[in-house]
Protein backbone atom coordinates (compact mmCIF):
# COMPACT_ATOMS: atom_id res chain seq x y z
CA UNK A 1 0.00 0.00 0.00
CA UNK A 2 2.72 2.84 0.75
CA UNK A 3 4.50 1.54 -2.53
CA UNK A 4 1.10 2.38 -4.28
CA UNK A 5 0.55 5.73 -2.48
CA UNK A 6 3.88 7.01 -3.93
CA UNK A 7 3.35 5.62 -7.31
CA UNK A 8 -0.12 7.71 -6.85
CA UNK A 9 1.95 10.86 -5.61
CA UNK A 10 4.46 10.71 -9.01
CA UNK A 11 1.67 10.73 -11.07
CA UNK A 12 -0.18 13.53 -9.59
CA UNK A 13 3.17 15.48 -9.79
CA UNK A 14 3.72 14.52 -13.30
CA UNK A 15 -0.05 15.78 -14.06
CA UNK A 16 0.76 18.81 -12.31
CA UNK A 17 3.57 19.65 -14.29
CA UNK A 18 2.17 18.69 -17.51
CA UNK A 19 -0.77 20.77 -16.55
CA UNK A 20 1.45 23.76 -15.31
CA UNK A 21 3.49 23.62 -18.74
CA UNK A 22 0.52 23.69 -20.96
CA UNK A 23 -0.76 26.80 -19.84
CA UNK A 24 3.00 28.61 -19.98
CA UNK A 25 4.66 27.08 -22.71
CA UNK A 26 3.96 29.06 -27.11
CA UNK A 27 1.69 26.21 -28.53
CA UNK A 28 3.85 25.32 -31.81
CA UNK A 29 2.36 26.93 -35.34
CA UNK A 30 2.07 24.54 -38.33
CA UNK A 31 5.27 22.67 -35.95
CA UNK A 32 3.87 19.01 -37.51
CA UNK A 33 3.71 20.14 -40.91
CA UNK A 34 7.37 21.79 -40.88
CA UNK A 35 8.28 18.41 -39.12
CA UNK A 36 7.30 16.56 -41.75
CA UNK A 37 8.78 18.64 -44.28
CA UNK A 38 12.04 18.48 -42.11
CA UNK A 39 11.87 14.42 -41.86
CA UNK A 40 10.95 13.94 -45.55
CA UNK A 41 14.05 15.93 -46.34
CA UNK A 42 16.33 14.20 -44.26
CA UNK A 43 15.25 10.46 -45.39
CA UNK A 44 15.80 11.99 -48.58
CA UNK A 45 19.70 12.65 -47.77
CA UNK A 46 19.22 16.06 -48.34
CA UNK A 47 19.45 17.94 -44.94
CA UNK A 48 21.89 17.10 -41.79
CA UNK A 49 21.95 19.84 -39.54
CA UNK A 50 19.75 22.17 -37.23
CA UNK A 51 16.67 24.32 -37.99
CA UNK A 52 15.09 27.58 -35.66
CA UNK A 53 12.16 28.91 -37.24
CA UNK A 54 10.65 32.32 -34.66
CA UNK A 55 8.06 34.68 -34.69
CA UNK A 56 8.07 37.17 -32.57
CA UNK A 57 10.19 35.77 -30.16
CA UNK A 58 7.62 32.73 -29.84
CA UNK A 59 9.73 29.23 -31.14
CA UNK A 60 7.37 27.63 -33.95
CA UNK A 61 9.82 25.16 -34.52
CA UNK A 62 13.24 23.85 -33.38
CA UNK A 63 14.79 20.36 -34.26
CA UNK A 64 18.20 18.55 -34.66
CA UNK A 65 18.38 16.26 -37.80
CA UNK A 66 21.59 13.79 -38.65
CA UNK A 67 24.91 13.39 -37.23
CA UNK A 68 27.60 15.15 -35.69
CA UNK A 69 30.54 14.11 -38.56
CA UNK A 70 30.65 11.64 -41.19
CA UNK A 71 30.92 8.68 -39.21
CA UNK A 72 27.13 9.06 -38.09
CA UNK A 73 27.75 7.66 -34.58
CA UNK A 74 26.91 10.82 -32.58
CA UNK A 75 23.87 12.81 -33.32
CA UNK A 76 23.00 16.54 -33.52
CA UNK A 77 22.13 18.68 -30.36
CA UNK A 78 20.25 21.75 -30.75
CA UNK A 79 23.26 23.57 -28.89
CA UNK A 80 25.92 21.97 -31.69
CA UNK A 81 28.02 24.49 -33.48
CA UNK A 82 28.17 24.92 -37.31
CA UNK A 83 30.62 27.27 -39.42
CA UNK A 84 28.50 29.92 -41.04
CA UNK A 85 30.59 31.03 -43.79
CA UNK A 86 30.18 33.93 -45.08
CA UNK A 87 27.27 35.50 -42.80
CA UNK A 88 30.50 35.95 -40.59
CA UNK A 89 31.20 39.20 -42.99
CA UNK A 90 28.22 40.66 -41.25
CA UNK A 91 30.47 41.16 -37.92
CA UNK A 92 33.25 43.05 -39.82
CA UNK A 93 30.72 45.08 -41.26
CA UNK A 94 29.03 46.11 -37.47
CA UNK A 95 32.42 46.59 -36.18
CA UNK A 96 33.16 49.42 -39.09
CA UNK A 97 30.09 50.96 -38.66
CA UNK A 98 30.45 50.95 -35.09
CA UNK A 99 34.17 52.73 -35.32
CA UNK A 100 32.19 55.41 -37.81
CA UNK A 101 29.70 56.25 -35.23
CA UNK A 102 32.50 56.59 -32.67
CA UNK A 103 34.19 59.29 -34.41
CA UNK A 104 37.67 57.07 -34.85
CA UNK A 105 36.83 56.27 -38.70
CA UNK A 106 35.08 58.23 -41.80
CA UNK A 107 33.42 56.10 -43.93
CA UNK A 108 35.03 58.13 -46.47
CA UNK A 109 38.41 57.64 -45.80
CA UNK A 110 40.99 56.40 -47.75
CA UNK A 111 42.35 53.12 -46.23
CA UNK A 112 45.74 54.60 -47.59
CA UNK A 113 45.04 56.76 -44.09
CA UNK A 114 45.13 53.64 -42.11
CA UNK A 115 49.22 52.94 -42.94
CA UNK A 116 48.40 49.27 -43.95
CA UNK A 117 51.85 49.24 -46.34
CA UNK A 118 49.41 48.60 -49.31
CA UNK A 119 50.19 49.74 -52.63
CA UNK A 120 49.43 52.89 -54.58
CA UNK A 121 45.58 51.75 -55.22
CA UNK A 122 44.98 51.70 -51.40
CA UNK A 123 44.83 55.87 -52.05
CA UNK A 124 41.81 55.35 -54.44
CA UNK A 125 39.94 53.22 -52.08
CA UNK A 126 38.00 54.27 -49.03
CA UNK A 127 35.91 52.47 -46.54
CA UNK A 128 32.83 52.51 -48.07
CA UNK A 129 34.20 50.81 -51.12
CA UNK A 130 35.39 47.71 -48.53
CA UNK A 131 32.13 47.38 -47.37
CA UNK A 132 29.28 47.35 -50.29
CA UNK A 133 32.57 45.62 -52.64
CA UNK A 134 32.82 48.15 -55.09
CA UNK A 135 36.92 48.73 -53.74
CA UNK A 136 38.04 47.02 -57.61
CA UNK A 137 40.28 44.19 -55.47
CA UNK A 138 40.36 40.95 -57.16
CA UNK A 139 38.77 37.98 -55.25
CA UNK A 140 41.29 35.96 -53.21
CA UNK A 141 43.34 33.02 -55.00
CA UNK A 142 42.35 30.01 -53.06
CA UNK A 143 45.08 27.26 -54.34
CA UNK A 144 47.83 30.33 -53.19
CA UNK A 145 46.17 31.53 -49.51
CA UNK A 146 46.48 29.39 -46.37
CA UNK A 147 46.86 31.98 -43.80
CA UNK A 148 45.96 35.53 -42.80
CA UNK A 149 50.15 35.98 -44.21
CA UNK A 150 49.25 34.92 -47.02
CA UNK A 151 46.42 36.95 -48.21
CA UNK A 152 48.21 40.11 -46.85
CA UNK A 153 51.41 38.92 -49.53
CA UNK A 154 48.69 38.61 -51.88
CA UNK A 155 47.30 41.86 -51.27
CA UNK A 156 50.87 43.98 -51.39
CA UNK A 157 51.84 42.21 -54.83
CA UNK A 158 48.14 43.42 -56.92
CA UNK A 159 49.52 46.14 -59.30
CA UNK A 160 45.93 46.21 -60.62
CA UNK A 161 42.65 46.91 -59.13
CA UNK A 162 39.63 44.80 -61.62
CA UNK A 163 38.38 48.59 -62.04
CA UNK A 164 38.33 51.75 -60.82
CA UNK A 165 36.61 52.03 -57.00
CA UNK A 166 32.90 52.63 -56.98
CA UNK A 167 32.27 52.51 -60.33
CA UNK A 168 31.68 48.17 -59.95
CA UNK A 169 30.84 45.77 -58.07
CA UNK A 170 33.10 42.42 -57.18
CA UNK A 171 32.17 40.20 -54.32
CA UNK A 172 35.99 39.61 -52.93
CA UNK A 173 37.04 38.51 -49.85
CA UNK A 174 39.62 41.11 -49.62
CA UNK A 175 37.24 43.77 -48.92
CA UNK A 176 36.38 41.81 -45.56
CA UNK A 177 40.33 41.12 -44.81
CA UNK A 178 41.04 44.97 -45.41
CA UNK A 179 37.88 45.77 -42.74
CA UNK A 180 39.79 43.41 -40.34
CA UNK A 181 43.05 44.97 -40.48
CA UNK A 182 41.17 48.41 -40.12
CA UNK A 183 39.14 47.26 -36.83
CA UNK A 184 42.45 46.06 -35.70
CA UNK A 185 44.57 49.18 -36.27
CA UNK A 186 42.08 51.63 -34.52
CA UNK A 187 41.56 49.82 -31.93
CA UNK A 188 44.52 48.30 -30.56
CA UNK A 189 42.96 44.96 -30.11
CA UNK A 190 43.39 41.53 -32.66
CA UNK A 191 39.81 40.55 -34.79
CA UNK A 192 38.73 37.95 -32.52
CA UNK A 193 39.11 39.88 -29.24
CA UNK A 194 37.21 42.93 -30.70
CA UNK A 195 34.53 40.74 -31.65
CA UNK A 196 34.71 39.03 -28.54
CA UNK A 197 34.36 42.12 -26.47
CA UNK A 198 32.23 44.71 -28.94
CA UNK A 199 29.52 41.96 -30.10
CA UNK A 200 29.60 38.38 -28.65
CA UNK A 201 29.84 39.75 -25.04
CA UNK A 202 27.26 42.53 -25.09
CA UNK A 203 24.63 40.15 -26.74
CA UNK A 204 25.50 36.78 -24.84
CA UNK A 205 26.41 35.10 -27.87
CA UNK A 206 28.09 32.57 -25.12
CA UNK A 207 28.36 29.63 -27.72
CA UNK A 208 30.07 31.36 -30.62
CA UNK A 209 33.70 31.84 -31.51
CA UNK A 210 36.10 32.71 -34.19
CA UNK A 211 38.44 30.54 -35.96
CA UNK A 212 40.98 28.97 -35.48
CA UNK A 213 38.65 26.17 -34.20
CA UNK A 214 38.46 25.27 -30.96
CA UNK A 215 38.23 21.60 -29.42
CA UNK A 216 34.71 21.50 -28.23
CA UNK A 217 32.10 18.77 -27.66
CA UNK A 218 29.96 20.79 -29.31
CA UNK A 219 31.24 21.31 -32.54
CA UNK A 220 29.90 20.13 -35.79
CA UNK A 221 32.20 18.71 -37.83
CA UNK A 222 31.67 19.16 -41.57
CA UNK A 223 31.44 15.85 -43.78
CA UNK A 224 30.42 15.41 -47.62
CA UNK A 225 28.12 12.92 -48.85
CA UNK A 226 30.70 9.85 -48.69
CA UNK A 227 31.14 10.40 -45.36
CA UNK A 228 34.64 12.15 -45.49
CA UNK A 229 35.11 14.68 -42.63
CA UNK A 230 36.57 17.53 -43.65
CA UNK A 231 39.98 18.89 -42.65
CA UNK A 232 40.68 22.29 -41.86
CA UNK A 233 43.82 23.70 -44.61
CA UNK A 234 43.10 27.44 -43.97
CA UNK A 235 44.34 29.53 -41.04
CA UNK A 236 42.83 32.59 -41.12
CA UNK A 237 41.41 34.50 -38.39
CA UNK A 238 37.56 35.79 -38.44
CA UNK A 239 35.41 32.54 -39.13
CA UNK A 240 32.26 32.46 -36.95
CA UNK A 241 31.34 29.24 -35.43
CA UNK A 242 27.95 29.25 -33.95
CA UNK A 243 24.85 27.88 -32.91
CA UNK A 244 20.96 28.38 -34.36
CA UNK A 245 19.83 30.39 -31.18
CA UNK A 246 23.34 32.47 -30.94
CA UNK A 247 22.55 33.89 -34.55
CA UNK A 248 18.95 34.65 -34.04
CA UNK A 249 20.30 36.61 -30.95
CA UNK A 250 22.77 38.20 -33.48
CA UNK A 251 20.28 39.12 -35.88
CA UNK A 252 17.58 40.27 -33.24
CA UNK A 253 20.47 42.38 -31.15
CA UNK A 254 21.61 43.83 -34.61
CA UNK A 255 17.68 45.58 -35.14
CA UNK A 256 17.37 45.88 -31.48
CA UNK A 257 20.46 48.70 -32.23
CA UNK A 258 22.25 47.22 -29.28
CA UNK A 259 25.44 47.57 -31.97
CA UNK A 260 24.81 50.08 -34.05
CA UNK A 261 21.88 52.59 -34.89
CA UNK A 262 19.28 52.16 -37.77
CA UNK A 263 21.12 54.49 -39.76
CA UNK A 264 24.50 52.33 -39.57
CA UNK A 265 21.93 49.27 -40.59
CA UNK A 266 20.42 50.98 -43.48
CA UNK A 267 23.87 52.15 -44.71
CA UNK A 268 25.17 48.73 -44.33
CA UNK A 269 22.03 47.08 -45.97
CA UNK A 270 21.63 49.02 -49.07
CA UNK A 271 23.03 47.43 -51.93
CA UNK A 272 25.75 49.39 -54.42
CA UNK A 273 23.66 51.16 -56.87
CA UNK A 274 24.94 48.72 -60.24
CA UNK A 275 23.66 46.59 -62.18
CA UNK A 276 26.39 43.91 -61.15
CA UNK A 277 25.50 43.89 -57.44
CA UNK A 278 23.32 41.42 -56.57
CA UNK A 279 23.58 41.87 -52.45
CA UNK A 280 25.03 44.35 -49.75
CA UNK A 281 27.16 44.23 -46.66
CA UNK A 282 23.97 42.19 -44.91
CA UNK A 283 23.89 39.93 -47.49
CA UNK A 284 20.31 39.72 -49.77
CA UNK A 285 18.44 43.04 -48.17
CA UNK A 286 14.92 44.04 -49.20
CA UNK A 287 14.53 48.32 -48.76
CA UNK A 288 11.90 49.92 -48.96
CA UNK A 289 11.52 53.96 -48.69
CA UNK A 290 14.93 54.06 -46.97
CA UNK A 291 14.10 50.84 -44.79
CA UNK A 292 15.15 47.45 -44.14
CA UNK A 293 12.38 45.44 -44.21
CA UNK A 294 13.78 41.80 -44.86
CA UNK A 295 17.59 40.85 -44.22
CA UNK A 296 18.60 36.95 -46.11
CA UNK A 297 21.81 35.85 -45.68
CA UNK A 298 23.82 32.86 -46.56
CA UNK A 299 26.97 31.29 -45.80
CA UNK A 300 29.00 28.21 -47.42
CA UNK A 301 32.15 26.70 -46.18
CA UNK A 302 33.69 23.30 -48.38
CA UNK A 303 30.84 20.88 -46.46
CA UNK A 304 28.84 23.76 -44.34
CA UNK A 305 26.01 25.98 -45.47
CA UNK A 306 23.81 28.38 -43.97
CA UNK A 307 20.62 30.76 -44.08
CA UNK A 308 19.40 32.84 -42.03
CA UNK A 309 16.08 34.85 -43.30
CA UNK A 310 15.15 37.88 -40.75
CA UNK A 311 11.37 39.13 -42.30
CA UNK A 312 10.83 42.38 -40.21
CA UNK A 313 7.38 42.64 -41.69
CA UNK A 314 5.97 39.62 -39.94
CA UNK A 315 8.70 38.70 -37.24
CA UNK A 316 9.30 35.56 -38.82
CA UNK A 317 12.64 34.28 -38.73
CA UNK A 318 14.13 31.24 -39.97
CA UNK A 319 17.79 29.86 -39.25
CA UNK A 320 19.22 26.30 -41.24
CA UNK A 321 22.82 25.63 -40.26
CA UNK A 322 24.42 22.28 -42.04
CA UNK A 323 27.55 20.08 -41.77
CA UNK A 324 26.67 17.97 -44.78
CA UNK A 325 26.22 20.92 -47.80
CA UNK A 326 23.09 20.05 -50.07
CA UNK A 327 22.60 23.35 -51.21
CA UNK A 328 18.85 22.85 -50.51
CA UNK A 329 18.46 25.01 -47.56
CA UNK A 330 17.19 27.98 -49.74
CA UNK A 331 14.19 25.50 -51.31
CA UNK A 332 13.40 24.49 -47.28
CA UNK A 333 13.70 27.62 -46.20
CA UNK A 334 10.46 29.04 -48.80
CA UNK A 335 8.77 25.62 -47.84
CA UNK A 336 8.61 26.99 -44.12
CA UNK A 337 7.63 30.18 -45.54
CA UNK A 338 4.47 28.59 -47.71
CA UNK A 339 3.76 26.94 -44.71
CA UNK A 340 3.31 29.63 -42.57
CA UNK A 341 1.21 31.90 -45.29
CA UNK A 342 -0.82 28.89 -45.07
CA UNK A 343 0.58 28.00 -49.23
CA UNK A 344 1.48 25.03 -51.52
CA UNK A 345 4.97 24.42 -50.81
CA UNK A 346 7.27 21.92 -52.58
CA UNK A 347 9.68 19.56 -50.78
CA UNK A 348 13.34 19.26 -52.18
CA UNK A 349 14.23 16.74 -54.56
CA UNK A 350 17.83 15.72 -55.17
């Protein structure tokens, strides 16, 4: 009898719980037909990795699929980090912007002011130019570049610029390495540690960091679809490695203007006015009248790939980070959207 009173007891407490969580947890939106979507495309082979999808602050949907490298013996945690490639650009960007509105930069100067021993061109470039890539520099040669040594050699020996500063547009990862060396000059500090202290710190990104990797249970190692993990050749300083909720609190502390102002955001997110340039500083912007009303980014790295899609219309955000590159996340990521607009979406095929 008292073994069956305390059985009794548990299961009161259990109901109690269950009863207390159901009237304070966000009742999911559409979270079985996205999960079904999400399944479908991971039978399919097409998606190993982890997915946030928020509105408002309210999780619709949040969900680990796959494995942690390519031996498929350890599985995904939400809390696993992925390298985001090139939505890491977006921190350089910040940082600039945040040096402008200090008074320690122009956005018009000439990075020849900066002493970076770069050639003659570096006197018909100027900040601006570094970040909406209309600076001319050629894009980085990737069977020559290792280390951040190397690019800077690389740099020092172009006679050339592609063509003459603001009047094109290249996308070149030697706009971002010039904004590094620029953030570092100013302030005294290396990449990482301004990052560290200037964005990471004030938003409590706790479970992001900057290459070169770190040795952490949590990290997610890349693979391709033989199940080859992939080993790190480059040495450069800057790459973000992060998790789905540390980027949404990027993206939200980035509108919140717990950075930089609207004004930096706007300047950063409008796109050079040519024909050749196809994003801006924020990656795939939407403005209208002046205004930022829909940030898309994306991010590849040899075996990792990543979206993140910020609608500031609706709140709706979705985040897809991957060790295992498909190139499908763009197709899931307007599935969630028909989804949610209550539409015919279509499932990725191979």
């Amino acid at each position: 009898m008292k073994y069956l009173y305390s059985f009794f007891c548990l299961i009161c407490m259990l109901y109690s719980c269950n009863e207390k969580n159901s009237k304070t947890s966000i009742k999911p939106v559409n979270n079985a037909t996205i999960d079904s979507l999400m399944i479908t495309t991971f039978n399919r082979g097409l998606f190993n990795g982890n997915i946030l999808v928020i509105k408002n602050d309210s999780i619709i949907y949040r969900n680990s699929f796959g494995f942690t490298d390519g031996s498929k013996t350890k599985k995904l945690k939400p809390n696993m980090v992925f390298n985001i490639g090139s939505i890491s650009k977006e921190l350089s960007a910040a940082s600039i912007m945040k040096l402008v509105e200090e008074n320690k930069i122009n956005i018009d100067d000439k990075i020849s002011k900066f002493n970076l021993g770069l050639p003659t061109w570096a006197k018909k470039i100027n900040v601006s130019h570094l970040l909406n890539y209309s600076s001319g520099l050629p894009r980085y040669d990737w069977n020559k570049v290792r280390t951040n040594q190397d690019v800077y050699s690389d740099l020092k020996n172009i006679e050339k610029l592609e063509f003459e500063p603001g009047t094109d547009f290249l996308y070149s990862n030697n706009n971002v390495f010039i904004r590094k060396l620029i953030i570092e000059k100013i302030s005294g500090l290396s990449f990482n540690e301004y990052i560290q202290k200037n964005i990471l710190i004030p938003l409590k990104m706790e479970n992001t960091f900057l290459s070169p990797v770190k040795e952490t249970s949590q990290f997610a190692t890349g693979f391709n679809n033989e199940g080859v993990n992939y080993k790190e050749i480059y040495q450069m300083d800057g790459g973000t490695y992060t998790t789905t909720d540390d980027l949404y609190k990027w993206i939200k502390g980035l509108y919140a203007e717990k950075i930089i102002t609207t004004e930096s955001i706007n300047v950063l997110g409008t796109p050079l006015a040519h024909k050749n340039a196809n994003q801006s500083s924020l990656g795939f912007t939407t403005v209208e009248n002046g205004r930022i009303n829909r940030h898309q980014a994306s991010g590849s790295n040899v075996d990792f790939e990543s979206i993140i899609d910020y609608n500031l219309e609706n709140g709706l955000t979705t985040i897809l980070l991957t060790n295992n590159a498909n190139y499908k996340l763009w197709d899931l990521n307007r599935a969630i959207n028909a989804i949610l607009n209550n539409q015919t979406f279509k499932i990725p095929n191979q």
